[in-house]
N, C-alpha and C. Protein backbone atom coordinates (compact mmCIF):
# COMPACT_ATOMS: atom_id res chain seq x y z
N UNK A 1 100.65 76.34 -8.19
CA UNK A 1 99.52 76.42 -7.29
C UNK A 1 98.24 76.11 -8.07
N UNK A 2 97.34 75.27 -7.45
CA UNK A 2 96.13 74.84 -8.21
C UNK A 2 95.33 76.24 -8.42
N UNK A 3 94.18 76.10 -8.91
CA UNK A 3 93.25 76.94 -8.41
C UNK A 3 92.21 76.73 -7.35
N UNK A 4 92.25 75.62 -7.15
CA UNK A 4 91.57 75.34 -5.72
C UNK A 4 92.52 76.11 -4.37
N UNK A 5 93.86 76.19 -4.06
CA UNK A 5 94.82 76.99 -3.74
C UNK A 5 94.43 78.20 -3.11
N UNK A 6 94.46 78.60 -5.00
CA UNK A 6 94.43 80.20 -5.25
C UNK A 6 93.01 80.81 -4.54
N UNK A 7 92.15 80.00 -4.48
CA UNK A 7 90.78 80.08 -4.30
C UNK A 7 91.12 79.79 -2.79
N UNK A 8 91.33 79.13 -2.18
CA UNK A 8 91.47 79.07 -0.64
C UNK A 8 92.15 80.01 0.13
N UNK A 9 93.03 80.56 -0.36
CA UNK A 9 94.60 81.78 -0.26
C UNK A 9 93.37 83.01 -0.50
N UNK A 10 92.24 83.32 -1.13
CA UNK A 10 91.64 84.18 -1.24
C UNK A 10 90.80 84.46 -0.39
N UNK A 11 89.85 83.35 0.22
CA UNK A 11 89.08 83.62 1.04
C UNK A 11 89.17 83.48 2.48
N UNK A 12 90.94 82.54 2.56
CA UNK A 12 91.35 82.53 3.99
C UNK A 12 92.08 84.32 4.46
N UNK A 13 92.32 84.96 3.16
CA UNK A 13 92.58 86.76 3.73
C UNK A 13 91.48 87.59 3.76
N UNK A 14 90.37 86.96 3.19
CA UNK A 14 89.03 87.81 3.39
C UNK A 14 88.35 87.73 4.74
N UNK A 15 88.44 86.53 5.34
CA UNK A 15 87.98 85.45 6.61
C UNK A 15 89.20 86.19 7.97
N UNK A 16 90.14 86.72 7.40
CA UNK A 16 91.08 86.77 8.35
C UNK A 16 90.76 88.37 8.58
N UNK A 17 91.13 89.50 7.52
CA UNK A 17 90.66 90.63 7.81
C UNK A 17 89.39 91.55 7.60
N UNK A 18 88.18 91.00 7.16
CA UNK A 18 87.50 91.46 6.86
C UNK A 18 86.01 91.35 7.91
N UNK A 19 85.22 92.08 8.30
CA UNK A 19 84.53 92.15 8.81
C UNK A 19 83.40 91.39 8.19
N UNK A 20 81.88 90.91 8.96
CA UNK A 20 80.98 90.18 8.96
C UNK A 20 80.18 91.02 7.64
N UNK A 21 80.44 91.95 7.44
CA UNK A 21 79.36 92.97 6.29
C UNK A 21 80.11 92.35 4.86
N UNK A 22 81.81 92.92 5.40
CA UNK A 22 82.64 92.63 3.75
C UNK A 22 82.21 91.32 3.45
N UNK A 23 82.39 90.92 4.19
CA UNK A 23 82.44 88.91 3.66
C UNK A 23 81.02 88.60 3.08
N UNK A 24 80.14 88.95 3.96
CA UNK A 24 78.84 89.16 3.39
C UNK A 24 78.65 89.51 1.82
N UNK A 25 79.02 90.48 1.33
CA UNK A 25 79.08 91.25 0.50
C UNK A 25 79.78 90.28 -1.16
N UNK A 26 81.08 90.00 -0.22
CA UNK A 26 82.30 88.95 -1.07
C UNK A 26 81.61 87.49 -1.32
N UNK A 27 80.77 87.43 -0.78
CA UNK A 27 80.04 86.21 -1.18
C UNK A 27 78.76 86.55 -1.84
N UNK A 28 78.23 87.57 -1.63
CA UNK A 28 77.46 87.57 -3.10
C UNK A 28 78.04 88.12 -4.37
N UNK A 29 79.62 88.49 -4.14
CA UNK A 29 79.47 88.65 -5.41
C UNK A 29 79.93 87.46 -6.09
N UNK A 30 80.67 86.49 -5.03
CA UNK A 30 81.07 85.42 -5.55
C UNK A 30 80.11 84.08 -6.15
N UNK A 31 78.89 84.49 -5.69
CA UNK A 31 77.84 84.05 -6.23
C UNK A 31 77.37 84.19 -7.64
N UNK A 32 77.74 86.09 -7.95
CA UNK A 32 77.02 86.58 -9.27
C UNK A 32 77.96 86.71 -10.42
N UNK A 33 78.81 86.55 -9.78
CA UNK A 33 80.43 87.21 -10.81
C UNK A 33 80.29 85.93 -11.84
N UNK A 34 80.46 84.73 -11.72
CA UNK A 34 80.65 83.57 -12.05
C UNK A 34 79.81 83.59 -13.74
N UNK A 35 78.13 84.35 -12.97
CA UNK A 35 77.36 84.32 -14.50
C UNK A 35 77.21 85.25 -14.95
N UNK A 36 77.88 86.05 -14.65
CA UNK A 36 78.60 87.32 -15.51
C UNK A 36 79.44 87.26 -16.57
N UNK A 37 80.41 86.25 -16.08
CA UNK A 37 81.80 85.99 -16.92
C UNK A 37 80.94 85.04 -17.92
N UNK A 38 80.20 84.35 -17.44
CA UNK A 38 79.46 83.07 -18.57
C UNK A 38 78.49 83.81 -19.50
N UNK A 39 77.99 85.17 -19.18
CA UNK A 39 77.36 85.25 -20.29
C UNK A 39 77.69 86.63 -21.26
N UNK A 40 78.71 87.43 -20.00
CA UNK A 40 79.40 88.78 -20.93
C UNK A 40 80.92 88.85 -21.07
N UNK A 41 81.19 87.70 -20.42
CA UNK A 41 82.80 87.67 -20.45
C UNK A 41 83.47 88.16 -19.54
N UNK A 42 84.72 87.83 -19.30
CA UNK A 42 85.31 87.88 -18.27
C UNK A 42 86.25 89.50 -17.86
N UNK A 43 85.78 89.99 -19.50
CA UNK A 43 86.40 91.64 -19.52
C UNK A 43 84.97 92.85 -18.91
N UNK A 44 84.03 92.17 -19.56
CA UNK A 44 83.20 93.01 -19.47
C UNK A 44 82.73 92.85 -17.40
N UNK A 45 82.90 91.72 -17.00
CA UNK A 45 82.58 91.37 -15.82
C UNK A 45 83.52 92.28 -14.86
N UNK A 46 84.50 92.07 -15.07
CA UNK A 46 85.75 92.67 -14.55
C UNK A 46 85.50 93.94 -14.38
N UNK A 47 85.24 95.00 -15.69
CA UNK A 47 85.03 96.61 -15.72
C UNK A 47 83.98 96.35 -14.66
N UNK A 48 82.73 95.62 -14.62
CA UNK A 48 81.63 96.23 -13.48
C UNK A 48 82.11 96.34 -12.24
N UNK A 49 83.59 95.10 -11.55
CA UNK A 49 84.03 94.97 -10.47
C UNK A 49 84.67 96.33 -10.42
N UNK A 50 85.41 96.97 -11.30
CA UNK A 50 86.32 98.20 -11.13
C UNK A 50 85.19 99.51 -10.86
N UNK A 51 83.95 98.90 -11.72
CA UNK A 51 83.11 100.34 -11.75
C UNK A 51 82.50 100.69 -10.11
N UNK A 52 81.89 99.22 -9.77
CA UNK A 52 81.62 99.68 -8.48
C UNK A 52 82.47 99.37 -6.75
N UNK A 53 83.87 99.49 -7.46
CA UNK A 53 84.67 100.09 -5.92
C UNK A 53 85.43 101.01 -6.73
N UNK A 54 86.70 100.42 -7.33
CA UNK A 54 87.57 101.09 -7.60
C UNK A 54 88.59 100.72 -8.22
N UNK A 55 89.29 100.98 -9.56
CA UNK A 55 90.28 100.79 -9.67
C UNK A 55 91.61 100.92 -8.79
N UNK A 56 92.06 102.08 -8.09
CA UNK A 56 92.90 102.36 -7.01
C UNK A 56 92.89 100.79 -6.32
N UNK A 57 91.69 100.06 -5.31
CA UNK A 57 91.72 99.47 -4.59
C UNK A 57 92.08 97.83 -5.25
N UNK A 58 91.48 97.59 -6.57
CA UNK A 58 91.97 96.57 -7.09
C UNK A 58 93.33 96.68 -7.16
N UNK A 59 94.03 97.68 -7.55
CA UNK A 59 95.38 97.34 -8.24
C UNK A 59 96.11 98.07 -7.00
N UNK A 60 95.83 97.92 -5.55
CA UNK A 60 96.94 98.74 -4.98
C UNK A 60 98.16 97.87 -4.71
N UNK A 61 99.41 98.48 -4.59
CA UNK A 61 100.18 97.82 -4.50
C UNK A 61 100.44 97.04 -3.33
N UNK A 62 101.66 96.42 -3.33
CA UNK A 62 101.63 95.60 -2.00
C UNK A 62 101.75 93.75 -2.21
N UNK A 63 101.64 93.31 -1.59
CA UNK A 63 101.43 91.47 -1.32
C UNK A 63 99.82 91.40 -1.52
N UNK A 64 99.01 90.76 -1.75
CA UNK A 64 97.61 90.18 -2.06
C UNK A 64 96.72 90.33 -0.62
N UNK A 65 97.64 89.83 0.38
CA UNK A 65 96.88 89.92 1.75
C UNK A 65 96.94 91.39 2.28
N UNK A 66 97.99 92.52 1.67
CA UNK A 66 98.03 93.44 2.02
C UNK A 66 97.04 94.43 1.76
N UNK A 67 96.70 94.00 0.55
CA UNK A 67 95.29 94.55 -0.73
C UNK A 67 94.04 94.16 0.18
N UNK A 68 94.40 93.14 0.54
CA UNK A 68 92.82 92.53 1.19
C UNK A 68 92.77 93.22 2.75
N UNK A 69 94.08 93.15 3.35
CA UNK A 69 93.50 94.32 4.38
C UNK A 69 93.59 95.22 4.37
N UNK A 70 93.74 96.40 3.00
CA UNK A 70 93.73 97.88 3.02
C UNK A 70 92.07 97.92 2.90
N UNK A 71 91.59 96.96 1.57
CA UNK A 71 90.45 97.51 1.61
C UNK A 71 89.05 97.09 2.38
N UNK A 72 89.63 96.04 3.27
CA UNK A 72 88.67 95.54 4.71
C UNK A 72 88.97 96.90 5.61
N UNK A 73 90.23 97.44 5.95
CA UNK A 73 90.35 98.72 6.65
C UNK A 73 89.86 100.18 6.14
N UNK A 74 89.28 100.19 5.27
CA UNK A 74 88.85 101.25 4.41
C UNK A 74 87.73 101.55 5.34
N UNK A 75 87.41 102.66 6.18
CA UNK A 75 86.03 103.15 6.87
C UNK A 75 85.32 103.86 6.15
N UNK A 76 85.98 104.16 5.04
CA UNK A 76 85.48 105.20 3.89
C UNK A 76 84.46 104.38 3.15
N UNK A 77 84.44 102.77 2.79
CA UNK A 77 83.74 102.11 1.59
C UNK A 77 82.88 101.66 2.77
N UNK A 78 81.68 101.28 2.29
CA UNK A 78 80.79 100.83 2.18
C UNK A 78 81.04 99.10 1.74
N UNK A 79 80.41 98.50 2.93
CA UNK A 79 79.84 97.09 2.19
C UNK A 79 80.00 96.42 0.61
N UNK A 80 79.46 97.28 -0.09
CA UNK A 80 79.23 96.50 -1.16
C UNK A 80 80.70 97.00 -2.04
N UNK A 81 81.07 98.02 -1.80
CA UNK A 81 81.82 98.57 -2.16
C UNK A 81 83.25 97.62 -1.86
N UNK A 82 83.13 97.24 -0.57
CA UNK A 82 84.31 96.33 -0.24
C UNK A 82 83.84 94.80 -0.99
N UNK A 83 83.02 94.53 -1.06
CA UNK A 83 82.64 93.05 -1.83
C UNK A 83 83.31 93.08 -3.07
N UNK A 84 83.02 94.22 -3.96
CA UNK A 84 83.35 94.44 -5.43
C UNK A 84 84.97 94.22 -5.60
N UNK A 85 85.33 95.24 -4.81
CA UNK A 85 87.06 95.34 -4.32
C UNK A 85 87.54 94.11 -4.35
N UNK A 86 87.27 93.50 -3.52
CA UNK A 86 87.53 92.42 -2.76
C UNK A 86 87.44 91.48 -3.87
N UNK A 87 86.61 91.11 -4.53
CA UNK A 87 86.51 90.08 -5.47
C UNK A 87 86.81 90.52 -7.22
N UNK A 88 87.90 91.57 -7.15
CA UNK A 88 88.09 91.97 -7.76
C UNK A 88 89.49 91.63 -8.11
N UNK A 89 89.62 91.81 -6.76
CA UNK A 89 91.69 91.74 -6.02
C UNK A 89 91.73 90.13 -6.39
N UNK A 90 90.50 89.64 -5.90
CA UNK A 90 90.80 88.06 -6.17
C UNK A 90 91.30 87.27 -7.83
N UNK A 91 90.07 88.29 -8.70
CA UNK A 91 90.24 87.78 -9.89
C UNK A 91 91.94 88.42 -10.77
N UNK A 92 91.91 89.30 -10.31
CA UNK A 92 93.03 89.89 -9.99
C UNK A 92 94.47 89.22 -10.10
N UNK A 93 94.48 88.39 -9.17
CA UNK A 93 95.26 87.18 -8.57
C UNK A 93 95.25 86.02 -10.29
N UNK A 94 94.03 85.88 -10.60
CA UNK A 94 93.98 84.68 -11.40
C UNK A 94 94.73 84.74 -12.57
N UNK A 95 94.16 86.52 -12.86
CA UNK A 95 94.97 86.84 -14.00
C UNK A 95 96.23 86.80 -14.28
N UNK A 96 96.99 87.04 -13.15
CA UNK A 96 98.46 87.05 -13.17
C UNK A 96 99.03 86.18 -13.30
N UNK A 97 98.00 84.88 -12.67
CA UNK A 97 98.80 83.36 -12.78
C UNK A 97 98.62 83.06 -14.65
N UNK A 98 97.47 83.79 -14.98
CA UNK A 98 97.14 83.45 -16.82
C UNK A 98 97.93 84.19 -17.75
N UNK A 99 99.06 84.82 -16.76
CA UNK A 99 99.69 85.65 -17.65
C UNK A 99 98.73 87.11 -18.39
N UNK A 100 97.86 87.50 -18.16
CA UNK A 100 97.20 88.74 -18.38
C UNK A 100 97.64 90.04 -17.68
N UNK A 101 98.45 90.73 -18.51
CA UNK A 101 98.86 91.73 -17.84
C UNK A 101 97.88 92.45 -16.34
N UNK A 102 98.82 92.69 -15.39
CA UNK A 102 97.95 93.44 -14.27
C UNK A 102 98.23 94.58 -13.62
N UNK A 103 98.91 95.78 -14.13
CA UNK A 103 99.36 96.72 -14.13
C UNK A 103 98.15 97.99 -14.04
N UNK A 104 97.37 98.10 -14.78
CA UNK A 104 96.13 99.01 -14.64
C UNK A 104 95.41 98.61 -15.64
N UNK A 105 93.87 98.90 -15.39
CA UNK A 105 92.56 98.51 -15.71
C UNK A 105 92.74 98.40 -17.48
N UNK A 106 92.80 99.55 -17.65
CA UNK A 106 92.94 99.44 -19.21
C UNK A 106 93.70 98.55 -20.21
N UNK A 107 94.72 98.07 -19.56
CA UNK A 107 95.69 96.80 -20.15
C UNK A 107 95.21 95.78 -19.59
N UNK A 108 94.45 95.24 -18.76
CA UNK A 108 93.57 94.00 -18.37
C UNK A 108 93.05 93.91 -19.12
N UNK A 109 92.40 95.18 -19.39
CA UNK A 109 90.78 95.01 -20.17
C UNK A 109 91.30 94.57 -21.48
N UNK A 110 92.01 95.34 -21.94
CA UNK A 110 92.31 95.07 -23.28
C UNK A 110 92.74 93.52 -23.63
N UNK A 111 93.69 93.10 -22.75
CA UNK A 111 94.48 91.25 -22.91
C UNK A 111 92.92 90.65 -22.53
N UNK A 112 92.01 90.81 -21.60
CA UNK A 112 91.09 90.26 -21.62
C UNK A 112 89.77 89.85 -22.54
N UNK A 113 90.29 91.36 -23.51
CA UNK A 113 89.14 91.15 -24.36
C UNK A 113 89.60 90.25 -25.60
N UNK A 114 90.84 90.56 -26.14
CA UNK A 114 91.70 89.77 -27.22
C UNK A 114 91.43 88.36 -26.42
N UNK A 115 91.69 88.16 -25.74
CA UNK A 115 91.88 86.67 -25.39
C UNK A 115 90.52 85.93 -25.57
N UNK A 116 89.01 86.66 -24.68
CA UNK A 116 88.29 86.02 -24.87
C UNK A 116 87.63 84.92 -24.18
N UNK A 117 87.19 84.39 -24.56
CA UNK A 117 86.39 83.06 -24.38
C UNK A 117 87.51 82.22 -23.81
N UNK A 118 88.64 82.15 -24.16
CA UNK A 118 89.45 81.48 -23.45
C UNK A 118 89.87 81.36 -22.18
N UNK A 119 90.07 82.55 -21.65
CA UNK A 119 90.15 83.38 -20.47
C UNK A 119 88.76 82.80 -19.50
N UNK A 120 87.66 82.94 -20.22
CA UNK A 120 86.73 83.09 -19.64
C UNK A 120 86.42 81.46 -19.28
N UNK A 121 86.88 80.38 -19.96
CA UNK A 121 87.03 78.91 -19.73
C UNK A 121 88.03 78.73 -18.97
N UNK A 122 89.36 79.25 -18.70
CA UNK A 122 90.49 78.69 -17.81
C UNK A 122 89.87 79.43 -16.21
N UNK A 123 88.88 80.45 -16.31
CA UNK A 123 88.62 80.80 -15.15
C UNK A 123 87.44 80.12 -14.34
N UNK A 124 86.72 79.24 -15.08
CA UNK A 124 85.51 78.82 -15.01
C UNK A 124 86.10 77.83 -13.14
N UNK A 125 86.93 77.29 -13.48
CA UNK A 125 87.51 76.36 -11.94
C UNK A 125 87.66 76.94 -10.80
N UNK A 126 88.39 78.33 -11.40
CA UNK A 126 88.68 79.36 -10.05
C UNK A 126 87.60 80.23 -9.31
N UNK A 127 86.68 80.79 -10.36
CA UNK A 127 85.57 81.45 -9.80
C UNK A 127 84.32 80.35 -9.30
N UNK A 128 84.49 79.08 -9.90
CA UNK A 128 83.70 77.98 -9.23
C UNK A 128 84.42 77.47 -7.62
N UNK A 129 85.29 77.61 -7.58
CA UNK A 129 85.80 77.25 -5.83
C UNK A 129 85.33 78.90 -4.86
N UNK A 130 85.85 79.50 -5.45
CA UNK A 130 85.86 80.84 -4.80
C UNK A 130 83.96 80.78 -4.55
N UNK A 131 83.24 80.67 -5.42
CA UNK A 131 81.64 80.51 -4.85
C UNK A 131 81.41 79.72 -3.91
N UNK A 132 81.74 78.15 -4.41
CA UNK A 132 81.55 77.33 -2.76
C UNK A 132 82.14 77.66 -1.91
N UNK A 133 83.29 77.83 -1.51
CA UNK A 133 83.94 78.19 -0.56
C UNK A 133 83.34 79.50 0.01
N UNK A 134 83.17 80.32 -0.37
CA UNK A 134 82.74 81.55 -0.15
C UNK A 134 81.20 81.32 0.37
N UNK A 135 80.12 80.36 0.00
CA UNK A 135 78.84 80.14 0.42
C UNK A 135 79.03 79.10 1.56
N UNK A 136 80.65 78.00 1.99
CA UNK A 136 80.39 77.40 2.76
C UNK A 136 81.12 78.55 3.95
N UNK A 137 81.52 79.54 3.92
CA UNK A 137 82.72 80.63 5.04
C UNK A 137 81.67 81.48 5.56
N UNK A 138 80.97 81.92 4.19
CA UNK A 138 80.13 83.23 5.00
C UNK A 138 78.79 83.68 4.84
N UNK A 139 78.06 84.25 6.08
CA UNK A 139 76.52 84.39 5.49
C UNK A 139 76.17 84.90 4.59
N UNK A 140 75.13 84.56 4.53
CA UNK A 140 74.30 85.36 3.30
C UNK A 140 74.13 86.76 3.89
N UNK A 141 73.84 88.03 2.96
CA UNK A 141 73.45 89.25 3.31
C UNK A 141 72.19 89.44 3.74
N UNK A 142 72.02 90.61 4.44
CA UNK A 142 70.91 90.51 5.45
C UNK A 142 69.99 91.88 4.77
């Protein structure tokens, strides 16, 4: 699967279960995430996605679309809270195809940080579709 794909498969389950706020939300972060990874890396970017929803919600179990509608069904999170999630689950996804362990936060973090700059170049395609796509699907926040 390309990453153009992987990137379409992401935002066609965000588009499908997620309300006008989440998507909102999933597109700015898909906006900010990108120069995050470009200027602190793709580990350090990652911990902020876990810090502000949740680890639980990134790594719940299940199929990818199942993840994406637990935490669009969440009445408990908040907006931004579901953005973070949400584009968390996505990068989530990338890792697994890069072979980066995805089991819990702390073994991401860790293969992410050893790896590096590398990581942070093979992702540069995927988090670049996931922005356009994501700025041509959904509004801006209000």
């Amino acid at each position: 699967m390309t990453w153009l794909e992987k990137a379409l498969a992401c935002v066609k389950y965000v588009e499908a279960y997620c309300d006008e706020d989440a998507r909102s939300a999933f597109r700015t972060r898909a906006r900010q995430i990108p120069s995050e990874i470009y200027y602190v890396g793709s580990a350090y970017a990652f911990a902020i996605l876990a810090a502000r929803s949740s680890e639980k919600d990134i790594y719940a179990g299940g199929s990818f679309e199942e993840k994406v509608k637990a935490i669009c069904g969440d009445r408990g999170k908040g907006r931004e809270e579901k953005g973070y999630a949400l584009y968390g689950a996505c990068l989530l996804e990338a890792f697994r195809e890069l072979g980066i362990p995805v089991n819990n936060l702390a073994e991401t973090l860790k293969s992410l940080d050893e790896r590096g700059a590398l990581v942070d170049l093979e992702l540069a395609e995927y988090v670049d579709w996931l922005k356009k796509l994501a700025e041509a699907k959904f509004e801006a926040e209000r």
